[in-house]
Protein backbone atom coordinates (compact mmCIF):
# COMPACT_ATOMS: atom_id res chain seq x y z
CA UNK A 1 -3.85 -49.90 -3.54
CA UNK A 2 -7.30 -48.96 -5.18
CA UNK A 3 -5.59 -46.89 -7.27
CA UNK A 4 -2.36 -48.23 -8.13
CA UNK A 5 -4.87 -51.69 -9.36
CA UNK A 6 -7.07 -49.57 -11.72
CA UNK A 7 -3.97 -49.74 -13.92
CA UNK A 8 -2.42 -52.77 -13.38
CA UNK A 9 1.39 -52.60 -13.90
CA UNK A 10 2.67 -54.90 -16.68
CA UNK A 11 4.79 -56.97 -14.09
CA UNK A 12 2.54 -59.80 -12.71
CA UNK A 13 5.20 -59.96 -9.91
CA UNK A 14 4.27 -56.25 -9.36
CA UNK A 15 0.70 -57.13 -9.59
CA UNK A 16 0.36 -59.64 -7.51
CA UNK A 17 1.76 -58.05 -4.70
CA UNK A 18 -0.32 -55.27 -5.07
CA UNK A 19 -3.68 -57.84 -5.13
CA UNK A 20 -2.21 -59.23 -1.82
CA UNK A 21 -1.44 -56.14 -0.17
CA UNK A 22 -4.44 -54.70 -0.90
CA UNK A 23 -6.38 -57.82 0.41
CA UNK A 24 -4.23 -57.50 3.88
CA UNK A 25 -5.63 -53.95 4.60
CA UNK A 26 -8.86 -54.48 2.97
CA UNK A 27 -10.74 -55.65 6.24
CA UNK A 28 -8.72 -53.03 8.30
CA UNK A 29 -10.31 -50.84 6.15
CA UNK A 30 -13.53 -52.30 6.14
CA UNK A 31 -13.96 -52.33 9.62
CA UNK A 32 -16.38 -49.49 11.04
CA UNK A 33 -14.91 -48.74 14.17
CA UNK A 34 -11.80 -48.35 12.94
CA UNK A 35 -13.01 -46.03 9.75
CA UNK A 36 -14.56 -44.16 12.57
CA UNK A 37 -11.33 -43.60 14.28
CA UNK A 38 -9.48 -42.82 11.72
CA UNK A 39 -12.19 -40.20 10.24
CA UNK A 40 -11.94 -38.39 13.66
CA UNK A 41 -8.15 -38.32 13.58
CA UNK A 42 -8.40 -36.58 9.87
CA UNK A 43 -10.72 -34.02 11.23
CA UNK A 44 -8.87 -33.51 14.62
CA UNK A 45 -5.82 -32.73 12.55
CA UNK A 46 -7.41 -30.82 10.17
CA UNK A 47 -8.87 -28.28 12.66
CA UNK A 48 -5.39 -28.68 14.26
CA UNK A 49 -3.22 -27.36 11.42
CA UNK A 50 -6.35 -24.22 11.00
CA UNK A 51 -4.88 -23.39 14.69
CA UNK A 52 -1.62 -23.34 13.95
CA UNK A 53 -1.99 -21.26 10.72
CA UNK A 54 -3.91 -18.72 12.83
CA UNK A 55 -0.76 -18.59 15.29
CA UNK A 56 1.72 -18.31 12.41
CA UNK A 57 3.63 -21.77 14.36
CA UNK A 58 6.08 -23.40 11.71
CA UNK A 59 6.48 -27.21 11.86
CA UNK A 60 9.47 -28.87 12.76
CA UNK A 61 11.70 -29.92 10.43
CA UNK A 62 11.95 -33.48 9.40
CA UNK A 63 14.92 -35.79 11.86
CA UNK A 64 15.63 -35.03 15.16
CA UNK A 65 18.81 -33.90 14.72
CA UNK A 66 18.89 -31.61 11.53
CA UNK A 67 22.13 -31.54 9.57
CA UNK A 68 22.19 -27.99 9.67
CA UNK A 69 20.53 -25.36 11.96
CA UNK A 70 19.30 -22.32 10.07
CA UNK A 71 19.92 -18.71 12.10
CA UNK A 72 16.97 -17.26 13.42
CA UNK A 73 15.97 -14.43 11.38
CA UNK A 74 16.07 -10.88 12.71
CA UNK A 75 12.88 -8.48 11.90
CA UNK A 76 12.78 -5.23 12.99
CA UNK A 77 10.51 -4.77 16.19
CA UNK A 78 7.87 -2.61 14.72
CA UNK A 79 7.14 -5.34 12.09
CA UNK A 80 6.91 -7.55 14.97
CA UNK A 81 4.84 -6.02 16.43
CA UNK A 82 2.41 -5.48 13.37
CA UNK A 83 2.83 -9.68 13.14
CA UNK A 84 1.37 -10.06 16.38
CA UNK A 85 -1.53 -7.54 15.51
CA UNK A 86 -2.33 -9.53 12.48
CA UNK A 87 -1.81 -13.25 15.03
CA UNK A 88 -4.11 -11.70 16.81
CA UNK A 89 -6.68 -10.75 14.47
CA UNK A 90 -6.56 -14.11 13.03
CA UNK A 91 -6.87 -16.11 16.27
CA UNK A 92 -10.14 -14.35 17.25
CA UNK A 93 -11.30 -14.65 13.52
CA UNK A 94 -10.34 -18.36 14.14
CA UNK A 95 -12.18 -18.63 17.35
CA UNK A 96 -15.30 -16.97 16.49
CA UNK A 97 -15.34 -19.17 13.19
CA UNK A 98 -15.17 -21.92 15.35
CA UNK A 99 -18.45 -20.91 17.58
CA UNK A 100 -20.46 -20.98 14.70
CA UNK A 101 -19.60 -24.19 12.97
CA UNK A 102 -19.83 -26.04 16.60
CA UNK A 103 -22.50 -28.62 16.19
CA UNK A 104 -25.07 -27.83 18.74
CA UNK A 105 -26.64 -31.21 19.15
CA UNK A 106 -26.86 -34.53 17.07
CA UNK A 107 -24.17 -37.47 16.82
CA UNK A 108 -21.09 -34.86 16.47
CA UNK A 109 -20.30 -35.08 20.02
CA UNK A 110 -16.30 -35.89 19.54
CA UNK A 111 -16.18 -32.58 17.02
CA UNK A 112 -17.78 -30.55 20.01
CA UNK A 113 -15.45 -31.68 22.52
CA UNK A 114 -12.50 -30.52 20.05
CA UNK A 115 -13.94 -27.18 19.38
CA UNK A 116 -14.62 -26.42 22.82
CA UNK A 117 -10.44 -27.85 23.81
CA UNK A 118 -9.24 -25.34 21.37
CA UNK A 119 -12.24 -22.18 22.76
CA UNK A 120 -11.09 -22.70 26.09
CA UNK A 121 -7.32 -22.68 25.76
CA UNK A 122 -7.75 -19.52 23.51
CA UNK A 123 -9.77 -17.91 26.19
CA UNK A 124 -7.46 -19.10 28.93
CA UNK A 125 -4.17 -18.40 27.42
CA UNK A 126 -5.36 -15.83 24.46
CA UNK A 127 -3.58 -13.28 26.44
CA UNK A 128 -0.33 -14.41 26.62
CA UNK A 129 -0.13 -15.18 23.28
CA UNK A 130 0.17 -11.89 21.65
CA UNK A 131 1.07 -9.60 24.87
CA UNK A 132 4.97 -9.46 24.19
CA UNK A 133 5.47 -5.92 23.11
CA UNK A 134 7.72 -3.83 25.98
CA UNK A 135 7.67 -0.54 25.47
CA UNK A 136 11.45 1.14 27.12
CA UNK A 137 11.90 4.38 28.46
CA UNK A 138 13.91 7.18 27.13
CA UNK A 139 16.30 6.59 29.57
CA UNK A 140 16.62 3.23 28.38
CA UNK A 141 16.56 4.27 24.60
CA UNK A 142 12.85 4.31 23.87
CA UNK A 143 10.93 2.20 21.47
CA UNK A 144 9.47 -1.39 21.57
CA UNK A 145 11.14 -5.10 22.34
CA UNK A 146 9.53 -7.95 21.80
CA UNK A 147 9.70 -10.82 23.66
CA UNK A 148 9.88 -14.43 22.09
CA UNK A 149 6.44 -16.47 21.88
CA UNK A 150 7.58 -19.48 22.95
CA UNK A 151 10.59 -20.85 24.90
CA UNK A 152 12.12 -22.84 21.84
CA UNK A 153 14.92 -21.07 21.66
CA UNK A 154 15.69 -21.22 25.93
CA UNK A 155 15.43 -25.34 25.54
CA UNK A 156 17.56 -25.23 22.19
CA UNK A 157 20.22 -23.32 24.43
CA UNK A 158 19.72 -25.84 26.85
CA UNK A 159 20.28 -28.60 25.03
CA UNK A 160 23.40 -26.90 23.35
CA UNK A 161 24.52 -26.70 26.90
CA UNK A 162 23.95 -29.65 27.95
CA UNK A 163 25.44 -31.67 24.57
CA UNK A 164 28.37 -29.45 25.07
CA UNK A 165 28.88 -30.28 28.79
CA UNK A 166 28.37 -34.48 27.87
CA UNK A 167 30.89 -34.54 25.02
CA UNK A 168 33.69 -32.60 27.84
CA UNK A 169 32.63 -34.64 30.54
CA UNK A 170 31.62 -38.23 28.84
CA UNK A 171 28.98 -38.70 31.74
CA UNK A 172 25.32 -39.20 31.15
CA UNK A 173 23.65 -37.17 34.56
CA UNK A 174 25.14 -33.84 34.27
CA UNK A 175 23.33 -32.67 37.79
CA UNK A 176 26.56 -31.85 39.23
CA UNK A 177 28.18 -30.28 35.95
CA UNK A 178 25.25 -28.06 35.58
CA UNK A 179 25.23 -26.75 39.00
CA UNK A 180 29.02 -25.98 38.96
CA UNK A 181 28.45 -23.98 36.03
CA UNK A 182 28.96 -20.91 36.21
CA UNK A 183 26.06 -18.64 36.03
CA UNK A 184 27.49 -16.45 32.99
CA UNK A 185 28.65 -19.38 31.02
CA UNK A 186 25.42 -19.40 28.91
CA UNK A 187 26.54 -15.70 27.79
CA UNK A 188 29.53 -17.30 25.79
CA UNK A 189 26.91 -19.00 23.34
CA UNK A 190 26.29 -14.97 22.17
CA UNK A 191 29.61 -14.44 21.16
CA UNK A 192 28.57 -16.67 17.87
CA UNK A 193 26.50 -13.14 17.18
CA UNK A 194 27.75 -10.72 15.02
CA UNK A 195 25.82 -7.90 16.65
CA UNK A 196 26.53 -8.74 20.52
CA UNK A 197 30.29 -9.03 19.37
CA UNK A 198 30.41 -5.51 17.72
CA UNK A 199 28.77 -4.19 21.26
CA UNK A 200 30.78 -6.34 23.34
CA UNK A 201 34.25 -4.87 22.03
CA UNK A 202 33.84 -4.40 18.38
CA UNK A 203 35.85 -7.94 17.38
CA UNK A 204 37.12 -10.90 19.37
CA UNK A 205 40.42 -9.85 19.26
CA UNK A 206 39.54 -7.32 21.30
CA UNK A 207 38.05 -9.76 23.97
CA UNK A 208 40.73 -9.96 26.52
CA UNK A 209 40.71 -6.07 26.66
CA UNK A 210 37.32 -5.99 27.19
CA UNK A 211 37.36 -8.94 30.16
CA UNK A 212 41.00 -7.07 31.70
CA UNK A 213 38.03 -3.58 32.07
CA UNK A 214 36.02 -5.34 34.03
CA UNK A 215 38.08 -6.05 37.31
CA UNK A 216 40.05 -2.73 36.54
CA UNK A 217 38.26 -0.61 39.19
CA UNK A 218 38.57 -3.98 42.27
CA UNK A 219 42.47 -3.80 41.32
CA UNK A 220 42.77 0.08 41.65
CA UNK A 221 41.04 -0.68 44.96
CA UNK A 222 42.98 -3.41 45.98
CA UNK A 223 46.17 -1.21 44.82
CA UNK A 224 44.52 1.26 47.54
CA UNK A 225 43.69 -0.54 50.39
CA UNK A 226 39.97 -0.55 49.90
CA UNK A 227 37.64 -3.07 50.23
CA UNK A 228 37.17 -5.03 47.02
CA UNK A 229 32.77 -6.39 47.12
CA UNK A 230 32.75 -9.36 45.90
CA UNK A 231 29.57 -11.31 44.89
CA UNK A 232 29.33 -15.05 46.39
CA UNK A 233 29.46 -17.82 43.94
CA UNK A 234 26.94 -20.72 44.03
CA UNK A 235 29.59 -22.68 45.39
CA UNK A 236 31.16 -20.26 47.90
CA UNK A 237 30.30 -22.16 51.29
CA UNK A 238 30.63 -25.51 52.01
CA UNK A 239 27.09 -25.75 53.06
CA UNK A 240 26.27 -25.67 48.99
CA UNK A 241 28.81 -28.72 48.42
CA UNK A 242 27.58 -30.53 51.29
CA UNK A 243 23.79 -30.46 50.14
CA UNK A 244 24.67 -30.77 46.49
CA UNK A 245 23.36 -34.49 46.59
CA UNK A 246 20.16 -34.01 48.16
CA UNK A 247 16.92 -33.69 46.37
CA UNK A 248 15.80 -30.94 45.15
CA UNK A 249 12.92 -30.16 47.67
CA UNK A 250 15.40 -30.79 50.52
CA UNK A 251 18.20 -28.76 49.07
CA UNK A 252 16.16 -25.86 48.31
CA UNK A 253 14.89 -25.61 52.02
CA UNK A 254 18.39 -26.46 53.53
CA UNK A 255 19.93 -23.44 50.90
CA UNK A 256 17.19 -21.10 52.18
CA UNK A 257 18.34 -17.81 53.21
CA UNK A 258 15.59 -18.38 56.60
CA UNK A 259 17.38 -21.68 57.49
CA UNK A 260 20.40 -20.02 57.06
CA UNK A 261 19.91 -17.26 59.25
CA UNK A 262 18.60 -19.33 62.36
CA UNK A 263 21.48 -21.67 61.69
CA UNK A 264 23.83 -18.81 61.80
CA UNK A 265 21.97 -17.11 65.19
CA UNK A 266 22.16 -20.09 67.01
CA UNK A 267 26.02 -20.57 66.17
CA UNK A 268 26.90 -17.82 67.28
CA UNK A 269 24.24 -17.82 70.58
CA UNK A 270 26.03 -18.69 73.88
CA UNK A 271 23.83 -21.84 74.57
CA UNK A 272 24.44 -23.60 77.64
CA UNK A 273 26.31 -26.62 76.79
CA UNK A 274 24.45 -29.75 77.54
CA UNK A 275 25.45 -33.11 79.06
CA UNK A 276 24.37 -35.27 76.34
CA UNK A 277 21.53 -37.05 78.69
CA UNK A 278 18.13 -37.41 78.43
CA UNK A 279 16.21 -35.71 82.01
């Protein structure tokens, strides 16, 4: 407002609502305690965004729901890996910066608390910020991978899955939907990827063929007489249906292979049968 009145605009309509604006936040800004806070914010953020230009973090784009989402760009892994050298090199630059310009003593007690958040997560989590490099074996085709950062893109696949699964299903709890899923379904999202296409079966044309391969060798078996293995879906006893409503702690232990073993032993345990009354 202080500077918009050093040159007053020709409009006295304009004006005037400047003057009156200005005199609604002047005693907000006035007021010390508030100055205070809003000094310690600046700073906070400040030494904030010095953080994340260490870590090389990109902020989110403006709207929850952006119009468009941009593909994730592809690097090769060595100059991945010479990214997280240079990460690393500039956290520890960052961190040992930060030693030195902590205040030891005086009034600056909220910018020593700060310094000493962002010290102590660095030197509790420095390692796994950088240590993402695999190396493979030759049998495995050699060189490097590297493993994502963060888990962005894991909840962005989530929440593809799950906007996909509310606009089929029209419900709001997708507990049930989610379980039911099948555990490969996830897989589909990659056939949006040129790359994993041309490996798959070269182009989805060729998709059926390359589905009809798979369960080629359990129908030359079946053709045979042999046994066909079969792995058990999450769903494949009614134990799993039964227990789907329970919470999760109770679920988990009633789905436990241990629980299911003693259930099993005593079923099939010649028990004396019992009257039904209490001794």
């Amino acid at each position: 407002m202080d500077a918009f009145l050093r040159r007053p605009p020709e409009d006295q309509r304009v004006h005037g609502t400047l003057r009156r604006v200005r005199d609604l936040l002047d005693p907000i800004v006035s007021e010390v305690p508030f100055a205070q806070v809003a000094r310690t914010l600046r700073w906070r953020a400040s030494l904030f965004d010095e953080l994340r230009d260490a870590l090389r973090l990109a902020p989110k784009t403006t709207g929850r729901n952006p119009p468009t989402r941009a593909p994730a760009k592809t690097i090769p892994p060595e100059q991945a890996q010479a990214a997280l050298r240079d990460i690393r090199k500039a956290v520890e630059t960052f961190a040992a910066d930060l030693r030195q310009r902590r205040p030891a003593r005086g009034p600056a007690q909220d910018q020593r608390q700060a310094i000493d958040v962002i010290l102590k997560h660095i030197q509790d989590h420095g390692p796994t910020l950088w240590g993402h490099v695999i190396t493979l074996p030759e049998k495995a085709g050699g060189g490097i991978r590297i493993v994502d950062r963060t888990n962005c893109r894991l909840e962005s696949l989530n929440g593809d899955i799950k906007h996909g699964e509310r606009r089929r299903s029209g419900r709001k709890k997708l507990t049930q939907d989610l379980e039911n899923l099948p555990p490969g379904a996830p897989l589909a999202f990659n056939l949006h990827d040129p790359d994993y296409v041309d490996l798959l079966c070269g182009i989805l044309e060729r998709l059926p063929a390359a589905f009809a391969v798979l369960d080629a060798d359990a129908r030359t078996r079946a053709l045979d007489g042999l046994q066909i293995e079969t792995t058990p879906a999450l769903f494949a006893s009614p134990t799993s249906i039964e227990t789907a409503s329970l919470p999760k702690r109770d679920r988990n232990l009633v789905r436990s292979e241990g629980l299911q073993r003693r259930i099993r032993a005593a079923a099939r345990s010649r028990a004396p049968r019992t009257s039904g009354r209490h001794a």
